[in-house]
PDB file of N, CA and C in Angstrom:
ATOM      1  N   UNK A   1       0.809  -1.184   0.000  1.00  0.00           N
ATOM      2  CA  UNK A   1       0.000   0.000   0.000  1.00  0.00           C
ATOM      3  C   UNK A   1       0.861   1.260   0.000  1.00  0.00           C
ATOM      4  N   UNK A   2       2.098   1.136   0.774  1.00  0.00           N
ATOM      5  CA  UNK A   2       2.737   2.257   0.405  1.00  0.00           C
ATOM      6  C   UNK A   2       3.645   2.608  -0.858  1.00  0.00           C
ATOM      7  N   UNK A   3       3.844   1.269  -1.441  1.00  0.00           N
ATOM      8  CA  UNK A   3       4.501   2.057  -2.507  1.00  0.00           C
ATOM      9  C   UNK A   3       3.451   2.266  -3.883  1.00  0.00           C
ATOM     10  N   UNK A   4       1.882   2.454  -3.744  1.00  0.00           N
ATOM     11  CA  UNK A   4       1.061   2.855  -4.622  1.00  0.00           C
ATOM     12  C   UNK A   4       0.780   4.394  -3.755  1.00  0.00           C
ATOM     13  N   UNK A   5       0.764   4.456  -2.584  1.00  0.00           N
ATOM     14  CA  UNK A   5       1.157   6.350  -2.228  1.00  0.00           C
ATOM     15  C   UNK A   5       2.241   6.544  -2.774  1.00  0.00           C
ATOM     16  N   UNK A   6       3.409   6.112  -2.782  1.00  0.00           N
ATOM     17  CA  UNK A   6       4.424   7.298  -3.140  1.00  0.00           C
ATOM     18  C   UNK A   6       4.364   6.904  -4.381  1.00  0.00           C
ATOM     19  N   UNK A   7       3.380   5.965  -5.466  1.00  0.00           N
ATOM     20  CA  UNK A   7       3.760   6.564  -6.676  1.00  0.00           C
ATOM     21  C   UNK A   7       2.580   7.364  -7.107  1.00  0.00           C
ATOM     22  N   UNK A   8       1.446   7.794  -6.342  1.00  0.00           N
ATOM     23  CA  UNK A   8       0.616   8.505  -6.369  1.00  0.00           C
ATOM     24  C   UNK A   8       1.407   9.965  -6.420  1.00  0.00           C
ATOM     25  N   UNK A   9       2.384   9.864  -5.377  1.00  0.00           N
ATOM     26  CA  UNK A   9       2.803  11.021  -5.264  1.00  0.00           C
ATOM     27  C   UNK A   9       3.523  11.380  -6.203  1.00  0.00           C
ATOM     28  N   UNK A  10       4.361  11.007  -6.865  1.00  0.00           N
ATOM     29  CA  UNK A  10       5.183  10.905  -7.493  1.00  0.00           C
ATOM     30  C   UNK A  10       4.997  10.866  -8.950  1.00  0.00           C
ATOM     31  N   UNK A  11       3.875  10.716  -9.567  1.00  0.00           N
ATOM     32  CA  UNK A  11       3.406   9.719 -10.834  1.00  0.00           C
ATOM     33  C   UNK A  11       3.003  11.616 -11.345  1.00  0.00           C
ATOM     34  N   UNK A  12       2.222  12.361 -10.403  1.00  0.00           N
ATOM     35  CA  UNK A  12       2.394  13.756 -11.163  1.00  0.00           C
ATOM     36  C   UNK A  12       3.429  14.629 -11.188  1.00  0.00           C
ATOM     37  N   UNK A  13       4.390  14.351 -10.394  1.00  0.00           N
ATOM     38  CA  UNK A  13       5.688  15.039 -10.786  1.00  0.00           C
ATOM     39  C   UNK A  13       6.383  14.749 -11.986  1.00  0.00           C
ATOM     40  N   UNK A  14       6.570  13.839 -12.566  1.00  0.00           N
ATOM     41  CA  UNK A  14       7.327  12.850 -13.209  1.00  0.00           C
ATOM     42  C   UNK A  14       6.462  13.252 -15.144  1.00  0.00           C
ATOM     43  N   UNK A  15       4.953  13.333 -14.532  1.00  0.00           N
ATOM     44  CA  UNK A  15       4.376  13.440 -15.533  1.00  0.00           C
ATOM     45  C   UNK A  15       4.094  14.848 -16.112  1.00  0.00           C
ATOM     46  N   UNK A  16       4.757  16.071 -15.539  1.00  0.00           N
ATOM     47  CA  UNK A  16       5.062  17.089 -15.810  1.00  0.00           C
ATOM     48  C   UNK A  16       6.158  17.121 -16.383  1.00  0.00           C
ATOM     49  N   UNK A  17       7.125  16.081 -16.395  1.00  0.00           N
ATOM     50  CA  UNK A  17       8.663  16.699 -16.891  1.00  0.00           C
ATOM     51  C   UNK A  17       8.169  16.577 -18.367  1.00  0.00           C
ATOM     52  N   UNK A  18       7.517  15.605 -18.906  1.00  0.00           N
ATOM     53  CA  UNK A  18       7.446  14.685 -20.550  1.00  0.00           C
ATOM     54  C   UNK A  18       6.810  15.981 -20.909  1.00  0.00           C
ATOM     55  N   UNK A  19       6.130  16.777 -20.794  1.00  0.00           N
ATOM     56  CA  UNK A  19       5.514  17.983 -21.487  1.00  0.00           C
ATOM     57  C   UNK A  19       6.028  19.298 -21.758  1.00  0.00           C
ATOM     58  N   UNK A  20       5.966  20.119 -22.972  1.00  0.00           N
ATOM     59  CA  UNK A  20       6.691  21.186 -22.986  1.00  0.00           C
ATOM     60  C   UNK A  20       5.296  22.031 -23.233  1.00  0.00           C
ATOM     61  N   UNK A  21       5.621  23.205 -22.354  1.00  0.00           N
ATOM     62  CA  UNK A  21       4.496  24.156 -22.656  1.00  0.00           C
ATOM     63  C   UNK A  21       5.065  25.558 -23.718  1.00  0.00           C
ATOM     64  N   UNK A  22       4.174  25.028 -24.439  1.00  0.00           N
ATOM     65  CA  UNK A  22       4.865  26.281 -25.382  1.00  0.00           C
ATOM     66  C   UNK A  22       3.640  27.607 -25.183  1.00  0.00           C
ATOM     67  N   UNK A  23       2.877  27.159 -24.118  1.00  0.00           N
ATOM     68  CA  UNK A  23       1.967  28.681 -24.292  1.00  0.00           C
ATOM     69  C   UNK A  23       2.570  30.224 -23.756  1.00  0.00           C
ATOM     70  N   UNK A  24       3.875  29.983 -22.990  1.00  0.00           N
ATOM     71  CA  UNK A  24       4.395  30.234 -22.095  1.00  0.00           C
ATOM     72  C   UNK A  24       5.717  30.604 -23.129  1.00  0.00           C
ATOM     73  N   UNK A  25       5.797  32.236 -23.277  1.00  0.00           N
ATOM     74  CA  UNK A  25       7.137  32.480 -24.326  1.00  0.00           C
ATOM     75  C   UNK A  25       6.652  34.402 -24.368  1.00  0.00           C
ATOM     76  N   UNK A  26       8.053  34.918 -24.356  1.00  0.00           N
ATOM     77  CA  UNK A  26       8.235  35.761 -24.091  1.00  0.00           C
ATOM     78  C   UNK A  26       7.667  36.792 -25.460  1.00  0.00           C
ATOM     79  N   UNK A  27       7.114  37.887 -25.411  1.00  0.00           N
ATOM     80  CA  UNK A  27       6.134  38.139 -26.345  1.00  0.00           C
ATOM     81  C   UNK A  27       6.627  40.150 -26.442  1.00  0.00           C
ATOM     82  N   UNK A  28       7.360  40.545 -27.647  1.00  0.00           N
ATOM     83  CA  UNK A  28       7.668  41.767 -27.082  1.00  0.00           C
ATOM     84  C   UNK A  28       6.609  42.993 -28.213  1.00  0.00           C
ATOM     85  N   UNK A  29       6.131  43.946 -26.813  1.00  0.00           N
ATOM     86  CA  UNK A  29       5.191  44.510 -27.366  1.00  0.00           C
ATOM     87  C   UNK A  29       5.509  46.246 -27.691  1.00  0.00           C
ATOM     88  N   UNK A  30       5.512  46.596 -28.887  1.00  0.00           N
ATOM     89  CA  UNK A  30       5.984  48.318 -28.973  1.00  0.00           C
ATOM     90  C   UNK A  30       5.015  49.018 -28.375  1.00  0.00           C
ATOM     91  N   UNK A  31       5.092  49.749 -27.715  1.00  0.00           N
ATOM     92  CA  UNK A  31       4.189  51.235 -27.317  1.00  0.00           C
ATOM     93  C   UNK A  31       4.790  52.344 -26.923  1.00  0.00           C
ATOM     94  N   UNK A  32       4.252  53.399 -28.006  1.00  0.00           N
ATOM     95  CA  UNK A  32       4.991  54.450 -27.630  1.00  0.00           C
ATOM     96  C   UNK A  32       4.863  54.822 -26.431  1.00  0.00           C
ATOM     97  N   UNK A  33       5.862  55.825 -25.863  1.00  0.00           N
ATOM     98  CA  UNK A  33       5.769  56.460 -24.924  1.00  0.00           C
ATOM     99  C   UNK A  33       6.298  57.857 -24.902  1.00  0.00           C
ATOM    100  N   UNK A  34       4.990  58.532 -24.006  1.00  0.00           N
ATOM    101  CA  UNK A  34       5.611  60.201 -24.382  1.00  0.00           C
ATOM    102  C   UNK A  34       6.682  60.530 -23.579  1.00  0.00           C
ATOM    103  N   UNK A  35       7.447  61.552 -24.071  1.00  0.00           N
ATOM    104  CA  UNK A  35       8.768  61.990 -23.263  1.00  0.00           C
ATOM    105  C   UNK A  35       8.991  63.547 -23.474  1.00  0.00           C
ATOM    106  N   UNK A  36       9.040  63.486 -22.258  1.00  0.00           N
ATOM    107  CA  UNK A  36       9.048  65.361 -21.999  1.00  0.00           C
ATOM    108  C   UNK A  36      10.214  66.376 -22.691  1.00  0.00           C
ATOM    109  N   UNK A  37       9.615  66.935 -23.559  1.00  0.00           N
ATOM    110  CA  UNK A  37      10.656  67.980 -24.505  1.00  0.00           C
ATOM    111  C   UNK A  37      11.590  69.014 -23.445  1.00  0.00           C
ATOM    112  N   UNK A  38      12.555  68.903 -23.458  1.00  0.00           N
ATOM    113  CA  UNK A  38      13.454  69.763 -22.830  1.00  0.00           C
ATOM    114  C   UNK A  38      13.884  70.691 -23.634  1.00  0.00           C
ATOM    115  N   UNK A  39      13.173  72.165 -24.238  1.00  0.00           N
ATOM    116  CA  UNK A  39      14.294  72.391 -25.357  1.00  0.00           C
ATOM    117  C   UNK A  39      15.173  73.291 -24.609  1.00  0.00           C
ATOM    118  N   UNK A  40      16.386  73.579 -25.681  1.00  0.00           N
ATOM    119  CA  UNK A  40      17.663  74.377 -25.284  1.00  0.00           C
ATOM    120  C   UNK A  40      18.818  73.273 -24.877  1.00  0.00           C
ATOM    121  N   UNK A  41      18.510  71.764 -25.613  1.00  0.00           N
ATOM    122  CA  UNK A  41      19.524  70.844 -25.326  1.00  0.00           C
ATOM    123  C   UNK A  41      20.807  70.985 -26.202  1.00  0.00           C
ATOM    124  N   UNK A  42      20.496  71.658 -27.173  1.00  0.00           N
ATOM    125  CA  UNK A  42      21.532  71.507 -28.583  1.00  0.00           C
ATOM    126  C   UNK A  42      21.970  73.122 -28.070  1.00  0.00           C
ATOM    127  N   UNK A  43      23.815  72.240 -27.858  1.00  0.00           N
ATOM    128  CA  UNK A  43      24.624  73.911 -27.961  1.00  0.00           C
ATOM    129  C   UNK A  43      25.265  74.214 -28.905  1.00  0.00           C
ATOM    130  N   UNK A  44      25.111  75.772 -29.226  1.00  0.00           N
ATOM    131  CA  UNK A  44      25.973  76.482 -30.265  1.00  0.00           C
ATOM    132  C   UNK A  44      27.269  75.632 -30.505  1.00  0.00           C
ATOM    133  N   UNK A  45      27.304  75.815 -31.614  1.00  0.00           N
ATOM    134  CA  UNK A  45      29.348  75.222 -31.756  1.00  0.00           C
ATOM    135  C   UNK A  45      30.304  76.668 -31.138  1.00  0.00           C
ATOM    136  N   UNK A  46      31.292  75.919 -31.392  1.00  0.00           N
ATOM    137  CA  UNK A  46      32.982  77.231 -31.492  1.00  0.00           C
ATOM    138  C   UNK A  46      32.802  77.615 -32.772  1.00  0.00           C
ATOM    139  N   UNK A  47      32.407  78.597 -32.867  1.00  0.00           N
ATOM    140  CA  UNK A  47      32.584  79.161 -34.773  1.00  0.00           C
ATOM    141  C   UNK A  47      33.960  79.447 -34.711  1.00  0.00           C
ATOM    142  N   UNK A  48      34.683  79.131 -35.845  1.00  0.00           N
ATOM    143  CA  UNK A  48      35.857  79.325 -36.297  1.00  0.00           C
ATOM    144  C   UNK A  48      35.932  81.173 -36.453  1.00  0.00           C
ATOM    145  N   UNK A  49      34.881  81.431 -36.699  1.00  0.00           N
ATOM    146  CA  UNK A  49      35.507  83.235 -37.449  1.00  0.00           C
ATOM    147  C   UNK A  49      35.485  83.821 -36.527  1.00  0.00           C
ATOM    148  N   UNK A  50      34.949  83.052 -34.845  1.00  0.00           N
ATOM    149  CA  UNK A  50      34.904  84.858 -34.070  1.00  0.00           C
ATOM    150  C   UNK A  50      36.200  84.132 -33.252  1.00  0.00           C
ATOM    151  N   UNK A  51      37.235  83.416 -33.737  1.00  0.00           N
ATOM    152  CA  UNK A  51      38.671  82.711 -32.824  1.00  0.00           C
ATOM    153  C   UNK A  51      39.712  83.277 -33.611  1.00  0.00           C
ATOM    154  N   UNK A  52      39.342  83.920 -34.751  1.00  0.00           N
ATOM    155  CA  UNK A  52      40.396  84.826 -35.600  1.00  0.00           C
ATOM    156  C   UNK A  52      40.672  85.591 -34.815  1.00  0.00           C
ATOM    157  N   UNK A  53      41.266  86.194 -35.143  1.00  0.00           N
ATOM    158  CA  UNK A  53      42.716  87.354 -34.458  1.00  0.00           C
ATOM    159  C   UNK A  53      42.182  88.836 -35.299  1.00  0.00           C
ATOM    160  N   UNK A  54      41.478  89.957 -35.023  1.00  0.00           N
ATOM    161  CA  UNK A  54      41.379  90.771 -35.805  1.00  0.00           C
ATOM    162  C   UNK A  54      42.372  90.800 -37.166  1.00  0.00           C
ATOM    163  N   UNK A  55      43.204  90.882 -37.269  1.00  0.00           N
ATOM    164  CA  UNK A  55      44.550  91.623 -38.363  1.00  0.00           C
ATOM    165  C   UNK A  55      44.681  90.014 -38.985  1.00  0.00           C
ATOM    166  N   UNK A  56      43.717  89.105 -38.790  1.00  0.00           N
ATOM    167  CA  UNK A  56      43.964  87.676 -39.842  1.00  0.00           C
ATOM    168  C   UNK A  56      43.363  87.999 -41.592  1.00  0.00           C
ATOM    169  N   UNK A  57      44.104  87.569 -42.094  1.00  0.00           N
ATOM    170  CA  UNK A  57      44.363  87.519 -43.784  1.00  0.00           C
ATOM    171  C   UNK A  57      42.932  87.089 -44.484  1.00  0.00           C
ATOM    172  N   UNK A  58      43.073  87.481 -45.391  1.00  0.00           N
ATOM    173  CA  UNK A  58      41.473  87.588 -45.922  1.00  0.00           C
ATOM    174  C   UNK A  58      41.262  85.585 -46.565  1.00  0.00           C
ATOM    175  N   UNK A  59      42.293  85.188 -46.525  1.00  0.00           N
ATOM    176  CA  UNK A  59      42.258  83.866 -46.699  1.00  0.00           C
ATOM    177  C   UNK A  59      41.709  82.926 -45.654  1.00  0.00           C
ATOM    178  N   UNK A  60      42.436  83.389 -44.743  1.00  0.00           N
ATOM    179  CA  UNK A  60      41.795  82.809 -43.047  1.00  0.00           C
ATOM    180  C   UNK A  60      40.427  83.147 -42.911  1.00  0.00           C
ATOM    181  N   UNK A  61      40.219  84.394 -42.803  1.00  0.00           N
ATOM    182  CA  UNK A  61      39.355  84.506 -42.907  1.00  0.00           C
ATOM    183  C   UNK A  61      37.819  83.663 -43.701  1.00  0.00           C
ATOM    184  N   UNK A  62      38.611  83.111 -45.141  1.00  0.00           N
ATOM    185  CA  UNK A  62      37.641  82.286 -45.687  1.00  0.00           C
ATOM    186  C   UNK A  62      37.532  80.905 -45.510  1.00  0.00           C
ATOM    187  N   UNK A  63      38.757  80.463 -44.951  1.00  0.00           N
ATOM    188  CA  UNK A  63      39.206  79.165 -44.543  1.00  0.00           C
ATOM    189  C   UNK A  63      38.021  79.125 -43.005  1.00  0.00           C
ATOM    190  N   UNK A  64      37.571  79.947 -42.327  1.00  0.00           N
ATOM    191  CA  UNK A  64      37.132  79.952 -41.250  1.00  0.00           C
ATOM    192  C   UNK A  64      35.996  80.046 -41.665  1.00  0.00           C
ATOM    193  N   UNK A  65      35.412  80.959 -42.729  1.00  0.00           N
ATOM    194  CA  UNK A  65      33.685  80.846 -43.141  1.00  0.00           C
ATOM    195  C   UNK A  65      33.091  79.949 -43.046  1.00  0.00           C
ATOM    196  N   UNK A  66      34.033  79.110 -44.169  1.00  0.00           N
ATOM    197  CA  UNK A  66      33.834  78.066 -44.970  1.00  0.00           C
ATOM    198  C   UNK A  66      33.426  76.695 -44.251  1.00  0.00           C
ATOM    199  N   UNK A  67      34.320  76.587 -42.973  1.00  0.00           N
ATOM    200  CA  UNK A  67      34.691  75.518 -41.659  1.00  0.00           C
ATOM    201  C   UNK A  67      33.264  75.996 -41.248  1.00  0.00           C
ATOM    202  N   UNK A  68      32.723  77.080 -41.082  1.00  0.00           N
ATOM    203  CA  UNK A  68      31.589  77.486 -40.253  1.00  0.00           C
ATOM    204  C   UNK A  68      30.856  77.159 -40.943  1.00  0.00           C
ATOM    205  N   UNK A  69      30.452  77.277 -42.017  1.00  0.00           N
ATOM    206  CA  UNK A  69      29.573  76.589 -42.861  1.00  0.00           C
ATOM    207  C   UNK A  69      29.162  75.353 -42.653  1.00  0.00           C
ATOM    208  N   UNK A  70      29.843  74.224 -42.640  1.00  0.00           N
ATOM    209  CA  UNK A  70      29.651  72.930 -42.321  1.00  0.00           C
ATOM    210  C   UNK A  70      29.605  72.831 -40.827  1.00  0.00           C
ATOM    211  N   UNK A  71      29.669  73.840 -40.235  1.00  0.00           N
ATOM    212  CA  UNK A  71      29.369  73.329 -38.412  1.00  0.00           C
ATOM    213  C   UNK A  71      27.855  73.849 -38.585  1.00  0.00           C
ATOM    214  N   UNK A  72      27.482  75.256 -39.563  1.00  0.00           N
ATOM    215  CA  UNK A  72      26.174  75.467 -39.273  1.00  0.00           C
ATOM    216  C   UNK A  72      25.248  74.525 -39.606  1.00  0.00           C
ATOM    217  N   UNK A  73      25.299  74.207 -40.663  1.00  0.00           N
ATOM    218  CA  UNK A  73      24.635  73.067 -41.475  1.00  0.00           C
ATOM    219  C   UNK A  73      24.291  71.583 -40.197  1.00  0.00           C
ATOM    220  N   UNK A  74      25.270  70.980 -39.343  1.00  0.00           N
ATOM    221  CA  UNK A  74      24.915  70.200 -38.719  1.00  0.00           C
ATOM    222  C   UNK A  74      24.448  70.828 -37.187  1.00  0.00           C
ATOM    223  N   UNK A  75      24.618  72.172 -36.800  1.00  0.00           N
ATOM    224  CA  UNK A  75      24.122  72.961 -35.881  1.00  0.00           C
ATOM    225  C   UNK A  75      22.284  72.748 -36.056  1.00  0.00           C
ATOM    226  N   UNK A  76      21.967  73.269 -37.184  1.00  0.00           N
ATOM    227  CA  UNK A  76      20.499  73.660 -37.926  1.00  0.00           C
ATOM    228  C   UNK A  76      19.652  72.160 -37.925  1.00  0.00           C
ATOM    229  N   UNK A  77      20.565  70.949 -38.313  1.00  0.00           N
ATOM    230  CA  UNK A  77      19.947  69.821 -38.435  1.00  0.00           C
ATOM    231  C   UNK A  77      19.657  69.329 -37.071  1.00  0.00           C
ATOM    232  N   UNK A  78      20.779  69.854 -35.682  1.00  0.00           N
ATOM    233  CA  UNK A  78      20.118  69.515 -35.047  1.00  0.00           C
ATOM    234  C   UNK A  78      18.886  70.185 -33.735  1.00  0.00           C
ATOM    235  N   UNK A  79      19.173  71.021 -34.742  1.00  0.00           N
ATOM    236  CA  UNK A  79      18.020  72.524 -33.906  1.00  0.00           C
ATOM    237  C   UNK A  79      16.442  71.794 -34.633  1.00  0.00           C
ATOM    238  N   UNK A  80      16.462  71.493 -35.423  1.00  0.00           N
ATOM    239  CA  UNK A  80      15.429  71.087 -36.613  1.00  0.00           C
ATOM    240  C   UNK A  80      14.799  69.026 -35.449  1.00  0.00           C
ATOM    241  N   UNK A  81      15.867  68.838 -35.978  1.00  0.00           N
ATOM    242  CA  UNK A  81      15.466  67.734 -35.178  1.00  0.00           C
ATOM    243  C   UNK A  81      14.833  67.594 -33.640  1.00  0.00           C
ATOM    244  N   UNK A  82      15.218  68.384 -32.779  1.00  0.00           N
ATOM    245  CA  UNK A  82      14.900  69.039 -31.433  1.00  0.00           C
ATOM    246  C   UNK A  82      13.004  69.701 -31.624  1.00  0.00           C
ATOM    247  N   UNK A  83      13.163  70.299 -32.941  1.00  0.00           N
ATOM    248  CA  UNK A  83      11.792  71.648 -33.057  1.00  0.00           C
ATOM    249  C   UNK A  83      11.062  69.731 -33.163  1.00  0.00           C
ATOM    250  N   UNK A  84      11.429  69.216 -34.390  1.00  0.00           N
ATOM    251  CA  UNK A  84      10.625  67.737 -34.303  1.00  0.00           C
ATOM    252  C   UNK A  84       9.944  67.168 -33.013  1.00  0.00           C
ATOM    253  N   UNK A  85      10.692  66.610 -32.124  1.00  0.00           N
ATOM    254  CA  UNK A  85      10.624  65.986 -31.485  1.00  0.00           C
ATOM    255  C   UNK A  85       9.897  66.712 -30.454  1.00  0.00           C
ATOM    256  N   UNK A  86       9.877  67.816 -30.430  1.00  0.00           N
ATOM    257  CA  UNK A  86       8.921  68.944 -29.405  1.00  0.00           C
ATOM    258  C   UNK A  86       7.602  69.693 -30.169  1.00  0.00           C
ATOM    259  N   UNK A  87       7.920  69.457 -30.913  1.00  0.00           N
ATOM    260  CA  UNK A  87       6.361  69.893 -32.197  1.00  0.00           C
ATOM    261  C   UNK A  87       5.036  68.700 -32.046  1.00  0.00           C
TER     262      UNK A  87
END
């Protein structure tokens, strides 16, 4: 009589291992979420033309525009991107 209890006991442990539950699986779900606009995150660059030296050569001078040019350009993209994300 006792060894039909302990396989009573035993007979549902045993009979849980043989099964795989596949209902049970990790499931990933997108939702946006809002996020609070901080603006004034994006800082000015170093412009090259106001680090000239008054009495610098009209070449430097363009060599420094020119450098400023391409800092404004990614300055603006990310002033633009910022107005986005807070618009």
């Amino acid at each position: 009589m006792r060894f039909i209890h302990h396989f009573l006991l035993i007979f549902p442990v045993l009979s849980g291992c043989g099964c795989r539950d596949e209902a049970v699986r990790p499931v990933e779900v997108q939702v946006p979420v809002a996020v609070s606009c901080v603006p004034g995150g994006v800082e000015a660059p170093d412009w090259n033309i106001a680090r000239l030296a008054p009495d610098a050569s009209a070449a430097d001078r363009l060599k420094a525009a020119l450098a400023d040019l391409e800092l404004s350009r990614g300055y603006i993209a990310e002033l633009e991107a910022e107005l986005a994300a807070c618009g």
